[in-house]
Structures are given as C-alpha cells and as structure tokens.
N, C-alpha and C. Protein backbone atom coordinates (compact mmCIF):
# COMPACT_ATOMS: atom_id res chain seq x y z
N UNK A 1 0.82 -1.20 0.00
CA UNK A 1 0.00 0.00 0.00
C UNK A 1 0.87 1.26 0.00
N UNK A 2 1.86 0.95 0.39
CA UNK A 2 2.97 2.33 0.62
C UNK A 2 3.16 2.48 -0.83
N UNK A 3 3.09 1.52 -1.65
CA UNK A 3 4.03 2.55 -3.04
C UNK A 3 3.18 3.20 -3.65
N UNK A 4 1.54 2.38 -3.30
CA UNK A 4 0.63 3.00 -4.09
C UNK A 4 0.63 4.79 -3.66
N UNK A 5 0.64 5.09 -2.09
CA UNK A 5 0.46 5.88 -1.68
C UNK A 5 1.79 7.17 -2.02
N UNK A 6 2.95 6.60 -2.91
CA UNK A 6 3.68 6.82 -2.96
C UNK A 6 3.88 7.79 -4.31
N UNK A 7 3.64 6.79 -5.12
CA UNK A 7 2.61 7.04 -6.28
C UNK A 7 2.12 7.94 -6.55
N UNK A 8 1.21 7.72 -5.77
CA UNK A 8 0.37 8.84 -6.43
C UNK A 8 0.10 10.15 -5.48
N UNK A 9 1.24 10.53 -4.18
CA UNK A 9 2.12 11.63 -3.87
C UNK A 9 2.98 11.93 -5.24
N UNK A 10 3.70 11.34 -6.07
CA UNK A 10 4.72 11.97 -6.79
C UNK A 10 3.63 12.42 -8.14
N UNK A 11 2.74 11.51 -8.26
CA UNK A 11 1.36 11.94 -9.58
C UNK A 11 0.90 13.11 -9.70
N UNK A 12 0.44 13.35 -8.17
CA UNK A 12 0.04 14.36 -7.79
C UNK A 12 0.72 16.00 -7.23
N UNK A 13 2.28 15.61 -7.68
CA UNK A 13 3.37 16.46 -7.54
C UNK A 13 3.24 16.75 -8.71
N UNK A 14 3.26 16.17 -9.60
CA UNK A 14 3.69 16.11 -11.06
C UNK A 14 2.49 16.96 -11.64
N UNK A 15 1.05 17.06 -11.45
CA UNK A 15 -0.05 17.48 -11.92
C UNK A 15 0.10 18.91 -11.44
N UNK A 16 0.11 18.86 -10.00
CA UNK A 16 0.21 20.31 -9.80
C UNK A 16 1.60 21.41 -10.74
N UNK A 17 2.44 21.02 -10.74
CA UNK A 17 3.59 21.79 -11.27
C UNK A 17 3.33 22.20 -12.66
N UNK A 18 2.75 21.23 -13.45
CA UNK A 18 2.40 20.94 -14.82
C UNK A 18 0.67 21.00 -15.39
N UNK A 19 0.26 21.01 -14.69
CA UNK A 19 -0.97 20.81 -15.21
C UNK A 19 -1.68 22.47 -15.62
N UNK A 20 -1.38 23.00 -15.21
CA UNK A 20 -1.67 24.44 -15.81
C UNK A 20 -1.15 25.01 -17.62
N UNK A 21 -0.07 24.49 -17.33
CA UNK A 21 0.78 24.82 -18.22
C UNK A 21 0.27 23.75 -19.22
N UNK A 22 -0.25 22.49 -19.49
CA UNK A 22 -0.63 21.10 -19.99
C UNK A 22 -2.13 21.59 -20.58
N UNK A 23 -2.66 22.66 -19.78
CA UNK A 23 -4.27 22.93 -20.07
C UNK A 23 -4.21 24.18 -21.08
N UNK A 24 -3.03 25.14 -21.12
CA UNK A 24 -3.02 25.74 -21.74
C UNK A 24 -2.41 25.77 -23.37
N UNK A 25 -1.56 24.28 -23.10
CA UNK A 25 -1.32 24.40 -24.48
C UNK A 25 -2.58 23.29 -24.97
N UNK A 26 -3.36 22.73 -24.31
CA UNK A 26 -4.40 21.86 -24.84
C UNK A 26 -5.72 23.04 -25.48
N UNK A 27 -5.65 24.06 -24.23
CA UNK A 27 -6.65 24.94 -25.23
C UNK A 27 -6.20 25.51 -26.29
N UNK A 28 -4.65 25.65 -26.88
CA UNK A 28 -4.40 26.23 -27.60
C UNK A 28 -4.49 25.13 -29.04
N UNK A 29 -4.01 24.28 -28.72
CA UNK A 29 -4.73 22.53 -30.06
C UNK A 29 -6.11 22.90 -29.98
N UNK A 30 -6.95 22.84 -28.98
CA UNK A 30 -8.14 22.66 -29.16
C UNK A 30 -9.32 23.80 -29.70
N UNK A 31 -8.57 24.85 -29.17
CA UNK A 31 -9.39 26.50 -29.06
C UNK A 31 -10.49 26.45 -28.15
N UNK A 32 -10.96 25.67 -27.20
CA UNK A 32 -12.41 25.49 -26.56
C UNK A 32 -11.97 25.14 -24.98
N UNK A 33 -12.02 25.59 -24.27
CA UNK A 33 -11.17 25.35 -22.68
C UNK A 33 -12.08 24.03 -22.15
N UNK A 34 -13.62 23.76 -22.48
CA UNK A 34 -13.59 22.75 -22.29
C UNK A 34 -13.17 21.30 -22.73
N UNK A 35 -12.90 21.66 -24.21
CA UNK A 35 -12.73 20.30 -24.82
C UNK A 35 -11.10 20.29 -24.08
N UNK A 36 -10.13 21.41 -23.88
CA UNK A 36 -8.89 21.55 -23.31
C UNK A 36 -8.80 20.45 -22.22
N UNK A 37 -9.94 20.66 -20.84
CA UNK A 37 -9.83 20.06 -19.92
C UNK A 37 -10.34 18.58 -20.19
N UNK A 38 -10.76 18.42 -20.98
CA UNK A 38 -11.18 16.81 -21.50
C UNK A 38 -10.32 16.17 -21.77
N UNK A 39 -8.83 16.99 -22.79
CA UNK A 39 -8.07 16.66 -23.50
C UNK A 39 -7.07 16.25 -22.29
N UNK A 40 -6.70 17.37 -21.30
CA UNK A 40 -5.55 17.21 -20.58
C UNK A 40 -6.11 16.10 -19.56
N UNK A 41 -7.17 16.13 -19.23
CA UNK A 41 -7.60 14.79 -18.16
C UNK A 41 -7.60 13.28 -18.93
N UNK A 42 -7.84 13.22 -20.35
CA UNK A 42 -7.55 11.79 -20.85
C UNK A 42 -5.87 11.92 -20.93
N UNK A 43 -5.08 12.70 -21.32
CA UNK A 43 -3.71 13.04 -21.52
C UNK A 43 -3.04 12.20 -19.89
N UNK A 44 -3.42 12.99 -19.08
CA UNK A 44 -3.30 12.51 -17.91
C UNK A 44 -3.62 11.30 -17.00
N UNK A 45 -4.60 10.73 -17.10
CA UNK A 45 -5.25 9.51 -17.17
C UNK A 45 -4.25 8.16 -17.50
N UNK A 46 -3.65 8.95 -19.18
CA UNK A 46 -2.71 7.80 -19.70
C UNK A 46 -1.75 7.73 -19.03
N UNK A 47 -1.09 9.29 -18.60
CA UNK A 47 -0.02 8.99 -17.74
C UNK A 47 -0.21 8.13 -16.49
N UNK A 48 -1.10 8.47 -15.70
CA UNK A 48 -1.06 8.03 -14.75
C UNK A 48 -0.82 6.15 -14.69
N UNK A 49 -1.70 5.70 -15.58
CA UNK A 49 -1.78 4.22 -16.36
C UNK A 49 0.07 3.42 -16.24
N UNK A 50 1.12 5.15 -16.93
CA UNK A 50 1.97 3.92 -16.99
C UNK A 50 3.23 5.07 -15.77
N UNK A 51 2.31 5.68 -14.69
CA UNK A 51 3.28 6.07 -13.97
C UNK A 51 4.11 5.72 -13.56
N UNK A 52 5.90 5.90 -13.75
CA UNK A 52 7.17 4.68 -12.97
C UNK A 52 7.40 4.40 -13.95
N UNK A 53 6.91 3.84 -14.82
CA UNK A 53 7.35 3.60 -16.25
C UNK A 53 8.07 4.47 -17.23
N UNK A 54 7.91 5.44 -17.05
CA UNK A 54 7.58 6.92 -17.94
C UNK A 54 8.95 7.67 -17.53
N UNK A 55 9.91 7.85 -18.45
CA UNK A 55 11.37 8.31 -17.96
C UNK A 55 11.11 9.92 -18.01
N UNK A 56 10.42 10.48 -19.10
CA UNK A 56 10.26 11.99 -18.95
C UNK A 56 8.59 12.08 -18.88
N UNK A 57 7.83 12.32 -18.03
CA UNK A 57 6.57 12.25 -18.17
C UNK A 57 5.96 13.91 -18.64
N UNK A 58 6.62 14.70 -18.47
CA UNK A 58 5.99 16.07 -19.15
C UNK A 58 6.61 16.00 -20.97
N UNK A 59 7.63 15.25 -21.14
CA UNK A 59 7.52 14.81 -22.50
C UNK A 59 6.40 13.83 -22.98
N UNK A 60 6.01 12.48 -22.31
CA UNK A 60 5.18 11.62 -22.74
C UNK A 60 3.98 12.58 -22.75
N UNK A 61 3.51 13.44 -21.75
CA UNK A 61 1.90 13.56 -21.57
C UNK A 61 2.05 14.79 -22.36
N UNK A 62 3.45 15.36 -23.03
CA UNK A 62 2.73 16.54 -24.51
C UNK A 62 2.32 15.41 -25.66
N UNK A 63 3.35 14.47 -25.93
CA UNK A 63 3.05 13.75 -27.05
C UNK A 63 1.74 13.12 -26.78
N UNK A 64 1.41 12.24 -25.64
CA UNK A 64 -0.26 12.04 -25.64
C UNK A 64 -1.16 13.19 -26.04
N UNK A 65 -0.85 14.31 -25.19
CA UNK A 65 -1.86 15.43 -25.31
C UNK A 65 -2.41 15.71 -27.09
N UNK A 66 -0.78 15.56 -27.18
CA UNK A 66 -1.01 15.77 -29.46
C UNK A 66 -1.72 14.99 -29.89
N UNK A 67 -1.54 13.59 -29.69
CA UNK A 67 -1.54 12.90 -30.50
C UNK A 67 -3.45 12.10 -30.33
N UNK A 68 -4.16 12.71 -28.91
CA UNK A 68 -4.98 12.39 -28.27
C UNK A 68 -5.71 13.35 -29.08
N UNK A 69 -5.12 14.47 -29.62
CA UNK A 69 -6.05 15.55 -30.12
C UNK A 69 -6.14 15.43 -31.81
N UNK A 70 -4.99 15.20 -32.01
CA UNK A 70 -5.17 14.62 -33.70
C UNK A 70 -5.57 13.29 -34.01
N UNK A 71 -5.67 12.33 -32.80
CA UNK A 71 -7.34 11.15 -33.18
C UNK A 71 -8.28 11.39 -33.15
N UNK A 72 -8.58 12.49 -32.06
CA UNK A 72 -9.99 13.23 -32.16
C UNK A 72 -10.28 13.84 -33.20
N UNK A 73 -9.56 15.07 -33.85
CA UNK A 73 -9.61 15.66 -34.75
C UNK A 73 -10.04 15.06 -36.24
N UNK A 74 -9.43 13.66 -36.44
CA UNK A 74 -9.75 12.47 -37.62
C UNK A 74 -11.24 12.28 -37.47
N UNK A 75 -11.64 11.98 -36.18
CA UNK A 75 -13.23 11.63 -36.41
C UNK A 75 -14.23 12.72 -36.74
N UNK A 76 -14.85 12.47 -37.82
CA UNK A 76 -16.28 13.03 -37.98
C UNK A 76 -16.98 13.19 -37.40
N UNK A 77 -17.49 14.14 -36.54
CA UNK A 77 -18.16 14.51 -35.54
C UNK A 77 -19.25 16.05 -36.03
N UNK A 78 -20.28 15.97 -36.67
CA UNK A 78 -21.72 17.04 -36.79
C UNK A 78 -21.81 18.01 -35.27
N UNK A 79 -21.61 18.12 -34.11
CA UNK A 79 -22.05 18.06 -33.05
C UNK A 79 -21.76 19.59 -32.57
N UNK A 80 -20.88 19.71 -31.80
CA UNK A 80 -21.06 21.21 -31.29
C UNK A 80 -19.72 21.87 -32.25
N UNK A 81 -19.72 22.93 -32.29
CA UNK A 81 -18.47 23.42 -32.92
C UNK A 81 -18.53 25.16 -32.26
N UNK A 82 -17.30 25.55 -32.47
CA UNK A 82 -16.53 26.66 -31.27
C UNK A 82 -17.56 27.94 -32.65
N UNK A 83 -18.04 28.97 -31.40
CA UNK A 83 -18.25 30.09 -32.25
C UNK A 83 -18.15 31.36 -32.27
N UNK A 84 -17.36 32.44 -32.87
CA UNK A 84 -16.68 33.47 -32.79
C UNK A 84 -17.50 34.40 -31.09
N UNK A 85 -19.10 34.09 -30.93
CA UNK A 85 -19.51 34.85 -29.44
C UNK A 85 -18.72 33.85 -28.49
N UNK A 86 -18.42 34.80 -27.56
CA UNK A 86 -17.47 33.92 -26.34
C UNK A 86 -19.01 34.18 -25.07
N UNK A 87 -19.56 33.01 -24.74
CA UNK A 87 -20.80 33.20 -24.16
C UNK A 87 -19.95 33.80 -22.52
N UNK A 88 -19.04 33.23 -21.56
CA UNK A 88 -18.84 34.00 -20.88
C UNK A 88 -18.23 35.06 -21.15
N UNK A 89 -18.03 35.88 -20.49
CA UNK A 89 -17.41 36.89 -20.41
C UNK A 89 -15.68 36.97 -19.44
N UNK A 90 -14.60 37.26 -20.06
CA UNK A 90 -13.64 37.12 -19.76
C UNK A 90 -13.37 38.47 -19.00
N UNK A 91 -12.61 38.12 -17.77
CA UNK A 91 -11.98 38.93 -17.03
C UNK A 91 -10.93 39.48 -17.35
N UNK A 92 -10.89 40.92 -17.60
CA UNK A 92 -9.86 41.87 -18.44
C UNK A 92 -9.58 42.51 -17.07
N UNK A 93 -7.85 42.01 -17.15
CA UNK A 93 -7.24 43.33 -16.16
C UNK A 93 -6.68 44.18 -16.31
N UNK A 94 -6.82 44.89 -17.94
CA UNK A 94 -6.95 46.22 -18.41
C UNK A 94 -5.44 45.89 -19.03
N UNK A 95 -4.81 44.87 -18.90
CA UNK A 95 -3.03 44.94 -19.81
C UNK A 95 -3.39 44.19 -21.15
N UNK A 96 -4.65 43.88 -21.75
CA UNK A 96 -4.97 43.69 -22.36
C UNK A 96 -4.28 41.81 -23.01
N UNK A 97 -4.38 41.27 -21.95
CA UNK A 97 -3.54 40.28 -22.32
C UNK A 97 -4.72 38.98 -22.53
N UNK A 98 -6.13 38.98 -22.28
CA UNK A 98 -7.17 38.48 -22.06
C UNK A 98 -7.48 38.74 -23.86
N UNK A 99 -7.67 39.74 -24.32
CA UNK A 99 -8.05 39.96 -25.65
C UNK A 99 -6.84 39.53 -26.38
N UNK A 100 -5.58 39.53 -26.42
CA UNK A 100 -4.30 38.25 -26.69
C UNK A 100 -4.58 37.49 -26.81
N UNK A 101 -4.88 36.55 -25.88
CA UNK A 101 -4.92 34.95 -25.74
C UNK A 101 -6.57 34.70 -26.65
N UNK A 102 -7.17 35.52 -26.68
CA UNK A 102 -8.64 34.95 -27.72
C UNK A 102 -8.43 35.49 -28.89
N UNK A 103 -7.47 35.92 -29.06
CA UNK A 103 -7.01 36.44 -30.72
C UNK A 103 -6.51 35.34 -31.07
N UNK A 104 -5.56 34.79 -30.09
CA UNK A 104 -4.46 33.87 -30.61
C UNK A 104 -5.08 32.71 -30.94
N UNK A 105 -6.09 32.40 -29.46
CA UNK A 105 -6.62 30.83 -30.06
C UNK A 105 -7.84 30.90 -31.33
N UNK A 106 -8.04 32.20 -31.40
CA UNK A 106 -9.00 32.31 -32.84
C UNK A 106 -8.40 32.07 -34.13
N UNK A 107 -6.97 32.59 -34.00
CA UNK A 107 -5.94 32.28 -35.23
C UNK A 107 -5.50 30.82 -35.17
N UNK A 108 -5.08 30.74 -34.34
CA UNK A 108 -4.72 29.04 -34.08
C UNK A 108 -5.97 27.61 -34.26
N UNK A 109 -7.11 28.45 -34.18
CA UNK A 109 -8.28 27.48 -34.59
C UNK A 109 -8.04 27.09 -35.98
N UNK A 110 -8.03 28.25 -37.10
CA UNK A 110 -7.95 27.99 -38.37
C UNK A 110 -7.07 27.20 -38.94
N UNK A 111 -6.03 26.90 -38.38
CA UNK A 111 -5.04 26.20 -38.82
C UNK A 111 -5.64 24.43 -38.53
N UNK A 112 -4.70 23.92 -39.10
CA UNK A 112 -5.20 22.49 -39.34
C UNK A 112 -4.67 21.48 -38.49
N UNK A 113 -5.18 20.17 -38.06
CA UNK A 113 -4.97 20.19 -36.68
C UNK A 113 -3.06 20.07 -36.97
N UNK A 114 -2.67 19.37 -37.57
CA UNK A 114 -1.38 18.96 -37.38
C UNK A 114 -0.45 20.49 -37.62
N UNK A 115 -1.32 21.35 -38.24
CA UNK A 115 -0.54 22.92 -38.24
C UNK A 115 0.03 23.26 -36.69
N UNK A 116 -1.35 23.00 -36.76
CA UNK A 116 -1.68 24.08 -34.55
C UNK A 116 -0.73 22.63 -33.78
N UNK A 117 -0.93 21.79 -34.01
CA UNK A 117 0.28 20.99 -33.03
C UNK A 117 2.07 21.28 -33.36
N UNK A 118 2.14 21.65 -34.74
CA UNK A 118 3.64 22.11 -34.41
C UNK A 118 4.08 23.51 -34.29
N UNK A 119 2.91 24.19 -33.84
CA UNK A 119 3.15 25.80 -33.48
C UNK A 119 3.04 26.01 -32.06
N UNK A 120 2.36 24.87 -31.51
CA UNK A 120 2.10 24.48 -30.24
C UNK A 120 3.44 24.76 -29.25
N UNK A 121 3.71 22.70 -30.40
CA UNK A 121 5.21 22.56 -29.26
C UNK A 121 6.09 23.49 -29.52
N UNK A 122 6.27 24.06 -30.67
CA UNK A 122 7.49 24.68 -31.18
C UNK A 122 7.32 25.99 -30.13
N UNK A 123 6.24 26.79 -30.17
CA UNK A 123 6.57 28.51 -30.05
C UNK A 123 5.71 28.74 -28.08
N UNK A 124 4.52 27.50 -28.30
CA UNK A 124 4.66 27.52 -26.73
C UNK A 124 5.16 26.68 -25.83
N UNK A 125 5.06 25.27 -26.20
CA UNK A 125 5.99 24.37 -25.70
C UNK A 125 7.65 24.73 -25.74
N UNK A 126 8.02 25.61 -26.50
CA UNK A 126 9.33 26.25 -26.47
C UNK A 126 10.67 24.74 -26.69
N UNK A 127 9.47 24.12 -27.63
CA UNK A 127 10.72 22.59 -27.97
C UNK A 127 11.48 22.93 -29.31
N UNK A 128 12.43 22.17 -29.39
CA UNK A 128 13.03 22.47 -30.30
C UNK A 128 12.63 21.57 -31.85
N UNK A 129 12.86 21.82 -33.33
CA UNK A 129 12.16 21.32 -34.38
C UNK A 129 12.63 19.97 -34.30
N UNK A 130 13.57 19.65 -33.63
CA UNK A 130 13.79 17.55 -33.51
C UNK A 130 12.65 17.43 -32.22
N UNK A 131 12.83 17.82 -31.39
CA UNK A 131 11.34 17.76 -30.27
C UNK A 131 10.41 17.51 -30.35
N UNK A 132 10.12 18.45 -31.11
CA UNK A 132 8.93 18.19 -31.55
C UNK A 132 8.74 17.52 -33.09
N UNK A 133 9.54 17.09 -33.74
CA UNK A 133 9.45 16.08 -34.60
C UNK A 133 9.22 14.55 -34.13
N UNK A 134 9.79 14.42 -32.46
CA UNK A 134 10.10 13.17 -32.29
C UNK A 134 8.52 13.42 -31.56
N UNK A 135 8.53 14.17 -30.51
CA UNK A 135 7.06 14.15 -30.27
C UNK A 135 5.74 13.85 -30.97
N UNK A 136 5.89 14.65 -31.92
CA UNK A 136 4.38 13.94 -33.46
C UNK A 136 4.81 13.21 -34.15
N UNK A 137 6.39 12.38 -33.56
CA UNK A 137 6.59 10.89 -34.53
C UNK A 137 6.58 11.35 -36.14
N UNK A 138 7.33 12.30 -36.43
CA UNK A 138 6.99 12.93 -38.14
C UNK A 138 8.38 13.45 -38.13
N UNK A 139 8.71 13.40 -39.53
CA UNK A 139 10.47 13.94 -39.94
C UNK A 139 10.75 14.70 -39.49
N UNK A 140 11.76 15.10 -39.59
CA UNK A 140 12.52 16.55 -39.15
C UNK A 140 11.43 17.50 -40.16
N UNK A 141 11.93 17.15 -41.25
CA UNK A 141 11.03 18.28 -42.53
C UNK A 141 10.10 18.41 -42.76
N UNK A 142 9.05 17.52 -42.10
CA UNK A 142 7.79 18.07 -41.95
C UNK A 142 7.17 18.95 -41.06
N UNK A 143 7.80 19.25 -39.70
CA UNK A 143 7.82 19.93 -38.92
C UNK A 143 8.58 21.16 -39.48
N UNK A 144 9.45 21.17 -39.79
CA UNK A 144 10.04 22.36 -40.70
C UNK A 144 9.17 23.21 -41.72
N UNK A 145 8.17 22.31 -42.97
CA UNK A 145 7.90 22.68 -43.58
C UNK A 145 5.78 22.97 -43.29
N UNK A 146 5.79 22.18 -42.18
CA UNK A 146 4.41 22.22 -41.40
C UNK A 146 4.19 23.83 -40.65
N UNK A 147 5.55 23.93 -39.97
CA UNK A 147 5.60 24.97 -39.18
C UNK A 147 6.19 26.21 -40.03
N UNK A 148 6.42 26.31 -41.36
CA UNK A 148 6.77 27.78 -41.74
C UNK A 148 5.43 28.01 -42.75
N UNK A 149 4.58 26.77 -43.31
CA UNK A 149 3.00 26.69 -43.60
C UNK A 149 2.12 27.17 -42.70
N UNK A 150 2.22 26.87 -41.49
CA UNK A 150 1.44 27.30 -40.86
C UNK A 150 1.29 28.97 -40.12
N UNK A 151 3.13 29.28 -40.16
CA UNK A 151 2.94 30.67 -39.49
C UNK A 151 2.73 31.79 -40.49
N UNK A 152 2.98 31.22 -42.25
CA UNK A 152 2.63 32.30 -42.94
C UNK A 152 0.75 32.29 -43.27
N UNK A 153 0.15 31.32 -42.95
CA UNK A 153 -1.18 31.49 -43.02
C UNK A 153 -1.38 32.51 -41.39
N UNK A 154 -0.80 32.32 -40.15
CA UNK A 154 -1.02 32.97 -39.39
C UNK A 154 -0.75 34.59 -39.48
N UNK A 155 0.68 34.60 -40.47
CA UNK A 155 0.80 35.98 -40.32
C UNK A 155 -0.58 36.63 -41.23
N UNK A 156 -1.13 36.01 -42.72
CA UNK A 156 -2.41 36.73 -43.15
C UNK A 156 -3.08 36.46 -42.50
N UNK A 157 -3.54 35.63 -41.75
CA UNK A 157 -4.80 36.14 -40.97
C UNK A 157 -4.66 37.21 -39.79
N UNK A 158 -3.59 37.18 -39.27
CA UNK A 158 -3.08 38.09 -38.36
C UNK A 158 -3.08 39.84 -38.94
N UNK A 159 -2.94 39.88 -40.17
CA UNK A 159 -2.89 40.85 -41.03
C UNK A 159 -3.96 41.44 -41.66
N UNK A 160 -5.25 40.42 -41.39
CA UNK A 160 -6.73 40.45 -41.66
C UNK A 160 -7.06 41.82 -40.82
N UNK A 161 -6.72 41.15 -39.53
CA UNK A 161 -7.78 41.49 -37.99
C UNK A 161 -7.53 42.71 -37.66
C-alpha cells in the first residue's frame, strides 16, 4: 500500500507543477477550454496508467496530449463546434492580455490540426524542431515545412484582424 500511496504523492506532484501549463497548451490545439480540460484529463489519465514507467513524463503527456487531439480531430463529428460569441465573459485586467490569448486561439483554430500541433510545441511548448518532430513521430522536414506553412497562413490572418 505504501508505493501506491507513494505514487500517487509523486502523480500528484507532477499534476500540480504541470498541469496548468498542460491545459493551456491543450486549449491552444483545441481552441475550446472545455474540450482543453477533456483533452488534458484523458492526456493525464494515460499517464497516470503507466506512472514509474515513464522516464520523462511532461515529455510523454505533450506527445499524448497531441496525438490524443489529432485522433480526435480524424473523427467526424456534426455536433457542437466553437463560435466566434465567447458566451462568458472574460476577465480583463486592463493589460490587455485576455483579448491576446482569444485572438491567438481564434488564429490558431484555423489552422489544421497537425498545423496548430507544431506551433504548439514549437513557439509555446518552447521545444526544439527535432522535439517536436520526435514528439508527433513525423520527420525533421515536416515539422520544418508544417511549421513555416502554418505561421505564414497565421501571419495573413493576423494581417486580416
């Protein structure tokens, strides 16, 4: 019973330190803070599954987080979809950094899912282009050529607004 308890003291070390930071790049794949917290709790879930096992676990649970979001993303789903009214209302503390972050995930929606996963790791995950190559399991050069596709569609739409 001790290791269990042991366990899941270090699980629960590991969630707190990380899990903020895990929800924010999930809303940024996802654009929708709830589907975010869906994403990072199955993300997490897996970890937990092969906790002890897991030599870098904030590496394993980005690559789950991706790769959890681009199986989702494959399925056909009619059902709810994100829409430009933000029904709550966001708390602005006047540095304008609240109207930032819903610009960004509005730009980052448009992109395609495997776009928004290597702009993700690359510019908020702050990994490097083998990092995150090895992370989405994809060449060096597709991440290269994924991620300079994707930031010149960001800069026109950025250039739209």
């Amino acid at each position: 019973m001790r290791d269990r308890a042991e366990k899941d003291a270090a699980f629960s070390t590991f969630v707190r330190a990380n899990g903020a930071t895990l929800l924010h790049a999930a809303r940024l794949l996802t654009g929708d803070h709830h589907r975010a917290e869906d994403l990072v709790q199955a993300a997490l879930t897996k970890l937990y599954l092969r906790w002890g096992r897991v030599d870098a676990p904030l590496a394993y649970t980005r690559r789950v987080l991706v790769t959890t979001h681009l199986d989702a993303s494959r399925r056909r789903w009619g059902g709810e979809r994100p829409s430009e009214v933000i029904p709550e209302t966001a708390v602005d503390d006047g540095s304008g950094r609240a109207d930032d972050r819903d610009e960004l995930r509005r730009l980052l929606r448009d992109l395609e899912p495997r776009e928004r996963a290597v702009i993700v790791l690359r510019y908020y995950c702050d990994l490097s282009e083998q990092d995150t190559a090895t992370t989405l399991r994809i060449p060096l050069g597709t991440v290269k050529s994924t991620g300079s596709r994707a930031l010149a569609k960001l800069r026109v739409q950025a250039g739209r607004t």
